[in-house]
PDB file of N, CA and C in Angstrom:
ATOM      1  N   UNK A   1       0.841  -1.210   0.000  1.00  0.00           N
ATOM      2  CA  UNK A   1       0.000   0.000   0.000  1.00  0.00           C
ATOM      3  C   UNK A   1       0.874   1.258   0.000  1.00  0.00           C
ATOM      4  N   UNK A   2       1.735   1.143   1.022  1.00  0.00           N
ATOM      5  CA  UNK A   2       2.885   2.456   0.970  1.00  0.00           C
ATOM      6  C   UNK A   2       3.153   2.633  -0.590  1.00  0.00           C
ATOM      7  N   UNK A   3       3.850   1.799  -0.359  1.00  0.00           N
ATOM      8  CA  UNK A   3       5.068   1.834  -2.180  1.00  0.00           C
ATOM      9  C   UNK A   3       3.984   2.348  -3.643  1.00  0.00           C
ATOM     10  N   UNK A   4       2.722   2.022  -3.348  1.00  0.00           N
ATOM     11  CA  UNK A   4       1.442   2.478  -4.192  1.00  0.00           C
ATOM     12  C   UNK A   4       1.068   4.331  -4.666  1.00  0.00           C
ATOM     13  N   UNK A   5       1.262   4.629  -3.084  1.00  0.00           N
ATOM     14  CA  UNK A   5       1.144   5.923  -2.848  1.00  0.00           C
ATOM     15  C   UNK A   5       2.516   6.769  -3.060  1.00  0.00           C
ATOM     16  N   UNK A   6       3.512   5.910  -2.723  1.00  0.00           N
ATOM     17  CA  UNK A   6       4.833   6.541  -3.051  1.00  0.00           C
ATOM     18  C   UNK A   6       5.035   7.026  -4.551  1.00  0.00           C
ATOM     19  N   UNK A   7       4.062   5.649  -5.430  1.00  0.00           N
ATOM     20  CA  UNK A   7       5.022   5.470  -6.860  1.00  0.00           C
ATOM     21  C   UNK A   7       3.187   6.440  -7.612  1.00  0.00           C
ATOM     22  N   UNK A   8       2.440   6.849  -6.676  1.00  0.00           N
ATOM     23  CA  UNK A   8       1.270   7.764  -7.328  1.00  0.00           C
ATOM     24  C   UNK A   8       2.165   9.171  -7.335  1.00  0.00           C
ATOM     25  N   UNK A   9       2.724   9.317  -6.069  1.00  0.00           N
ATOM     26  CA  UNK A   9       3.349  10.564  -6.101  1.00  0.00           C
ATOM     27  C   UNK A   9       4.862  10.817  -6.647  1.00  0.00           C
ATOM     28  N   UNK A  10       5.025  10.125  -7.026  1.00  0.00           N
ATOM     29  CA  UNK A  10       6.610  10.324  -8.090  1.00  0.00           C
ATOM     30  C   UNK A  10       6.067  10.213  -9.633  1.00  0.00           C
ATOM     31  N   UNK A  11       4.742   9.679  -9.630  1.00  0.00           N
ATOM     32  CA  UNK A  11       4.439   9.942 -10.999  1.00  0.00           C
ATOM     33  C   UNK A  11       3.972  11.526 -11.543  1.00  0.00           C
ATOM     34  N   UNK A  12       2.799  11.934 -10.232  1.00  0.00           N
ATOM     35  CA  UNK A  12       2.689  13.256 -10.084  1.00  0.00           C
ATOM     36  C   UNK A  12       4.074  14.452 -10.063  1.00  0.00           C
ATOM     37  N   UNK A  13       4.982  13.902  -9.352  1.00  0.00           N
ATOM     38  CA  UNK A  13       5.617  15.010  -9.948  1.00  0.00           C
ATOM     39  C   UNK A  13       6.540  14.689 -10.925  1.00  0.00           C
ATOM     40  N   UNK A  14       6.492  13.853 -11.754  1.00  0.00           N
ATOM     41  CA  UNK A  14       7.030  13.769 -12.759  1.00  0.00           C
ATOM     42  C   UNK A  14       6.452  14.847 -14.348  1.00  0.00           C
ATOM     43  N   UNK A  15       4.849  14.116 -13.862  1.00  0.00           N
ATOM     44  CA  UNK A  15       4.113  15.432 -14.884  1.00  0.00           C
ATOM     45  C   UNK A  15       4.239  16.443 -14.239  1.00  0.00           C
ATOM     46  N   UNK A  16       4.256  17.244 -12.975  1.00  0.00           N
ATOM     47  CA  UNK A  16       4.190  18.417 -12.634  1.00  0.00           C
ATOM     48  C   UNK A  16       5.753  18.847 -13.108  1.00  0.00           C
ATOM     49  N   UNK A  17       6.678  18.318 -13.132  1.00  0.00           N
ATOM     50  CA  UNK A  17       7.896  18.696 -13.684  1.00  0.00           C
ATOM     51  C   UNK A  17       7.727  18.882 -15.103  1.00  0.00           C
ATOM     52  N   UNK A  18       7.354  17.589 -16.254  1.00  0.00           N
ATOM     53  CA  UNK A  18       7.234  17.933 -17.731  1.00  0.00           C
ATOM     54  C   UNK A  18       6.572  18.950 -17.735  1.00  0.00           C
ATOM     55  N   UNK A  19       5.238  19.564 -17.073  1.00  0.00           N
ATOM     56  CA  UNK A  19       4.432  20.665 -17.353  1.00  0.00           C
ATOM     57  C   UNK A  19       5.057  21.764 -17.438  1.00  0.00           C
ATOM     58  N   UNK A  20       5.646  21.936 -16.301  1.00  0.00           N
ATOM     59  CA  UNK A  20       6.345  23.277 -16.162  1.00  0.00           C
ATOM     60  C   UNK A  20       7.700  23.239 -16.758  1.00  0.00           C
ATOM     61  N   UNK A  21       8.207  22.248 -17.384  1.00  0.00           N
ATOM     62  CA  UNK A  21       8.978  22.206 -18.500  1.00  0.00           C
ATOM     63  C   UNK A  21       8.853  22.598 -19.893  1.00  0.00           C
ATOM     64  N   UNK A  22       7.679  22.249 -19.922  1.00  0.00           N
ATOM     65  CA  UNK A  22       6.689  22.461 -21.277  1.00  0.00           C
ATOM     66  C   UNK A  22       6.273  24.109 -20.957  1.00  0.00           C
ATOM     67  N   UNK A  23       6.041  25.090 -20.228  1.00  0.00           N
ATOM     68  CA  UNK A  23       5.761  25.912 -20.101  1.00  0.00           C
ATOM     69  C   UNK A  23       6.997  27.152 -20.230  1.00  0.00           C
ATOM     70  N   UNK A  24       8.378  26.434 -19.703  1.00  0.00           N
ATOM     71  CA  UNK A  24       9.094  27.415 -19.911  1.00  0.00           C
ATOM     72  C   UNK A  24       9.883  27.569 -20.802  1.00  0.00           C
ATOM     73  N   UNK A  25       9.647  26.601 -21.670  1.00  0.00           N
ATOM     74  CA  UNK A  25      10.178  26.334 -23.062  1.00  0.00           C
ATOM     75  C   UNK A  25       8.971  27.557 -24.001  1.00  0.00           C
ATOM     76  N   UNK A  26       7.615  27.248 -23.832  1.00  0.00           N
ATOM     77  CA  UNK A  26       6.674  28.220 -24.991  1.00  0.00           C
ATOM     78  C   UNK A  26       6.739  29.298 -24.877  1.00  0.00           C
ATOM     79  N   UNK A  27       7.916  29.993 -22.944  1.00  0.00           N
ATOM     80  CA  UNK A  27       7.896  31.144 -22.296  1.00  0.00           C
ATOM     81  C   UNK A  27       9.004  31.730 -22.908  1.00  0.00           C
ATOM     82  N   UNK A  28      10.067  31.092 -22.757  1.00  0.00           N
ATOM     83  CA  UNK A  28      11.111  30.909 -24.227  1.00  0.00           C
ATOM     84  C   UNK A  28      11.131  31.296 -25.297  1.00  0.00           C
ATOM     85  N   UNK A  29      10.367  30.538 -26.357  1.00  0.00           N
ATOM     86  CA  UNK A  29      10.185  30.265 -27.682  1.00  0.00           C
ATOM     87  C   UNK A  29       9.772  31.799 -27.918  1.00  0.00           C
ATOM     88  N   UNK A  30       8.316  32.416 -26.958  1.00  0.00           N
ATOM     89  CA  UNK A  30       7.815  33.383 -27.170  1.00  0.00           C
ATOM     90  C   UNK A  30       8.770  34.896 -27.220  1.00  0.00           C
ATOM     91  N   UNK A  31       9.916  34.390 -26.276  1.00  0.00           N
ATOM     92  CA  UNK A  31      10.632  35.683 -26.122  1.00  0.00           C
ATOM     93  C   UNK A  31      11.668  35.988 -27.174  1.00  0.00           C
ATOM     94  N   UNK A  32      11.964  34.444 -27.855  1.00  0.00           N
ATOM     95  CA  UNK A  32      12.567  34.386 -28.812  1.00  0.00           C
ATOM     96  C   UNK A  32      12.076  35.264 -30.106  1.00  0.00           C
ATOM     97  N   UNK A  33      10.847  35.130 -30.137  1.00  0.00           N
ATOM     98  CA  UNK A  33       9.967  35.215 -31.311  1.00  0.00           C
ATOM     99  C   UNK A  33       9.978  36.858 -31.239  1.00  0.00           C
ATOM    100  N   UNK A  34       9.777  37.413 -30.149  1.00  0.00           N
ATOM    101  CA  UNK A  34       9.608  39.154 -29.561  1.00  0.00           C
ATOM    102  C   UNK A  34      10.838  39.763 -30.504  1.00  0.00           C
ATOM    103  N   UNK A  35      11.992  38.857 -30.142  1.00  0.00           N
ATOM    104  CA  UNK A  35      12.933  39.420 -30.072  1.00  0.00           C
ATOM    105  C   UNK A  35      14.064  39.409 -31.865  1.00  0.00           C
ATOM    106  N   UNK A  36      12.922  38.221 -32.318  1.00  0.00           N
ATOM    107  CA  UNK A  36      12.890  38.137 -33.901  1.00  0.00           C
ATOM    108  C   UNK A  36      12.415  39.056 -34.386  1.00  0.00           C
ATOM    109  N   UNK A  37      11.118  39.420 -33.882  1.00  0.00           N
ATOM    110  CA  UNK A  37      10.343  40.717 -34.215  1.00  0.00           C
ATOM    111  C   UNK A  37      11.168  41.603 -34.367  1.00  0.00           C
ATOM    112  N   UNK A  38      11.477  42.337 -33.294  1.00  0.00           N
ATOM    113  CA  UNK A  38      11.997  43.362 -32.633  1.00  0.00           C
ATOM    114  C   UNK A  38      13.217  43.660 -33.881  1.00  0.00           C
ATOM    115  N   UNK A  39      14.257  42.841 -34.245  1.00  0.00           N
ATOM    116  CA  UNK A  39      15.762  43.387 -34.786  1.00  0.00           C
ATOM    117  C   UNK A  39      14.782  42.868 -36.463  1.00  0.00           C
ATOM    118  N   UNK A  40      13.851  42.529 -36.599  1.00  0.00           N
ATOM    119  CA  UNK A  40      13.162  42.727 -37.971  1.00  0.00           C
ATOM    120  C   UNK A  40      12.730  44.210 -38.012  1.00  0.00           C
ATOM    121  N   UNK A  41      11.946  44.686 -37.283  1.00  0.00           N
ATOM    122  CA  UNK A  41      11.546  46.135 -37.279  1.00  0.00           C
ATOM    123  C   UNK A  41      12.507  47.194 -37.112  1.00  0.00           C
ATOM    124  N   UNK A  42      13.599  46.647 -36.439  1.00  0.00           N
ATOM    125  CA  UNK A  42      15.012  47.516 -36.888  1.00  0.00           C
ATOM    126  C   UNK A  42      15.821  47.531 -37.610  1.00  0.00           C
ATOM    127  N   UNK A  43      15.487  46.656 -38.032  1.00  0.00           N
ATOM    128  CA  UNK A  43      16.146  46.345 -40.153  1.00  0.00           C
ATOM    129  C   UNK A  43      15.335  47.475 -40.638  1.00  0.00           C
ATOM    130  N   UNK A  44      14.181  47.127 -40.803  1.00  0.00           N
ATOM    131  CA  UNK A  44      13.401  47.465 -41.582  1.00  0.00           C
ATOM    132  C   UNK A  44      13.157  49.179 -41.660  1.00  0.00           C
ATOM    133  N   UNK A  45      12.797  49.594 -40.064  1.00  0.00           N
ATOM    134  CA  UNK A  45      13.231  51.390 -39.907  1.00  0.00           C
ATOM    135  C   UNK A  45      14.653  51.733 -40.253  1.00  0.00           C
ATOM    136  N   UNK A  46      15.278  51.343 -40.085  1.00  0.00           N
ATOM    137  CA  UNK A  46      17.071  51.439 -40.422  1.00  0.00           C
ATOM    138  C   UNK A  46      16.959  51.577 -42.165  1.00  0.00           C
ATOM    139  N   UNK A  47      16.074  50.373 -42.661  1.00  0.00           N
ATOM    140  CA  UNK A  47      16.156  50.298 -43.738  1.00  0.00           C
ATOM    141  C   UNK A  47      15.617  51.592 -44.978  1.00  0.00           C
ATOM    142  N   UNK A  48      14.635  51.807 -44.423  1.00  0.00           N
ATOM    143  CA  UNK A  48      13.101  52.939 -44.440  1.00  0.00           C
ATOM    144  C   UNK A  48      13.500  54.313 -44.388  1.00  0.00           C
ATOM    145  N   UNK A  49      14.248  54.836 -43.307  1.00  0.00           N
ATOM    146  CA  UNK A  49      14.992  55.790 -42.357  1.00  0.00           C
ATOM    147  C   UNK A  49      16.174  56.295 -43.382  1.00  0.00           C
ATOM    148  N   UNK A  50      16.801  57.707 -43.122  1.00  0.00           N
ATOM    149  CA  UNK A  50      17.399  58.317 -43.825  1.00  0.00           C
ATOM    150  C   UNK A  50      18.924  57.588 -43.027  1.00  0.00           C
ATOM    151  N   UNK A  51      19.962  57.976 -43.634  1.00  0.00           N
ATOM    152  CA  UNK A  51      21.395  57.556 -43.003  1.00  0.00           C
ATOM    153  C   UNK A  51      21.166  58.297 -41.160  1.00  0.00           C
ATOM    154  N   UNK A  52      20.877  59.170 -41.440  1.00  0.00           N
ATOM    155  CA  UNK A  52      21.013  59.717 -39.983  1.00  0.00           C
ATOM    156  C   UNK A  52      20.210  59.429 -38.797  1.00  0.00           C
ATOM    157  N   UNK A  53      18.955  58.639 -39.291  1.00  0.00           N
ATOM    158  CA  UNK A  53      18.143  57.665 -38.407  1.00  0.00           C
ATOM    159  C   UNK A  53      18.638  56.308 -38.237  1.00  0.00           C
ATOM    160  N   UNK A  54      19.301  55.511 -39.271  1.00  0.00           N
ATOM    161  CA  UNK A  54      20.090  54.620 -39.157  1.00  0.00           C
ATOM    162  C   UNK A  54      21.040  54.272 -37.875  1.00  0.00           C
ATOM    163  N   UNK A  55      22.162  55.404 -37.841  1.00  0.00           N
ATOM    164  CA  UNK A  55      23.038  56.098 -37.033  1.00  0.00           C
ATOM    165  C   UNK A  55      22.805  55.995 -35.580  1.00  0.00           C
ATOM    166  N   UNK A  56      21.526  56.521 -35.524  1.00  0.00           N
ATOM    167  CA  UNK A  56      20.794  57.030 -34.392  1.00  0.00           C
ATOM    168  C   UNK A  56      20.083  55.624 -33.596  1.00  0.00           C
ATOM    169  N   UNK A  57      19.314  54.933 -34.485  1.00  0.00           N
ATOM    170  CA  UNK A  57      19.086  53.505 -34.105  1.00  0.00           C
ATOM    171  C   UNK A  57      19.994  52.801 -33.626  1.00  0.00           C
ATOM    172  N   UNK A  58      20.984  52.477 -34.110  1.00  0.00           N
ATOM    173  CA  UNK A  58      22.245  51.446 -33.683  1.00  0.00           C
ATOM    174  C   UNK A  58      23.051  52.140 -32.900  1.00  0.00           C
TER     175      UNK A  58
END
């Protein structure tokens, strides 16, 4: 009966570990993605932008 309850709760936190594994990976991915954004839209004003806004950006 012990070893039952032992091996319920090592399974539980096994998913409570993948979960929040799985969570800080999409927390990740997302900041990744911001930050893809982000030096795209500074291409792109850099690009858009006279030399002296360029300058001023970087």
């Amino acid at each position: 009966m012990i070893w039952q309850v032992a091996f319920f709760f090592l399974v539980l936190a096994i998913f409570f570990m993948f979960f929040k594994m799985l969570q800080m990976n999409k927390k990740f991915e997302t900041r990744q993605q911001e930050r893809r954004d982000f030096e795209l839209s500074q291409r792109r004003s850099a690009m858009l932008g006279s030399k002296k806004d360029s300058d001023i950006s970087s």
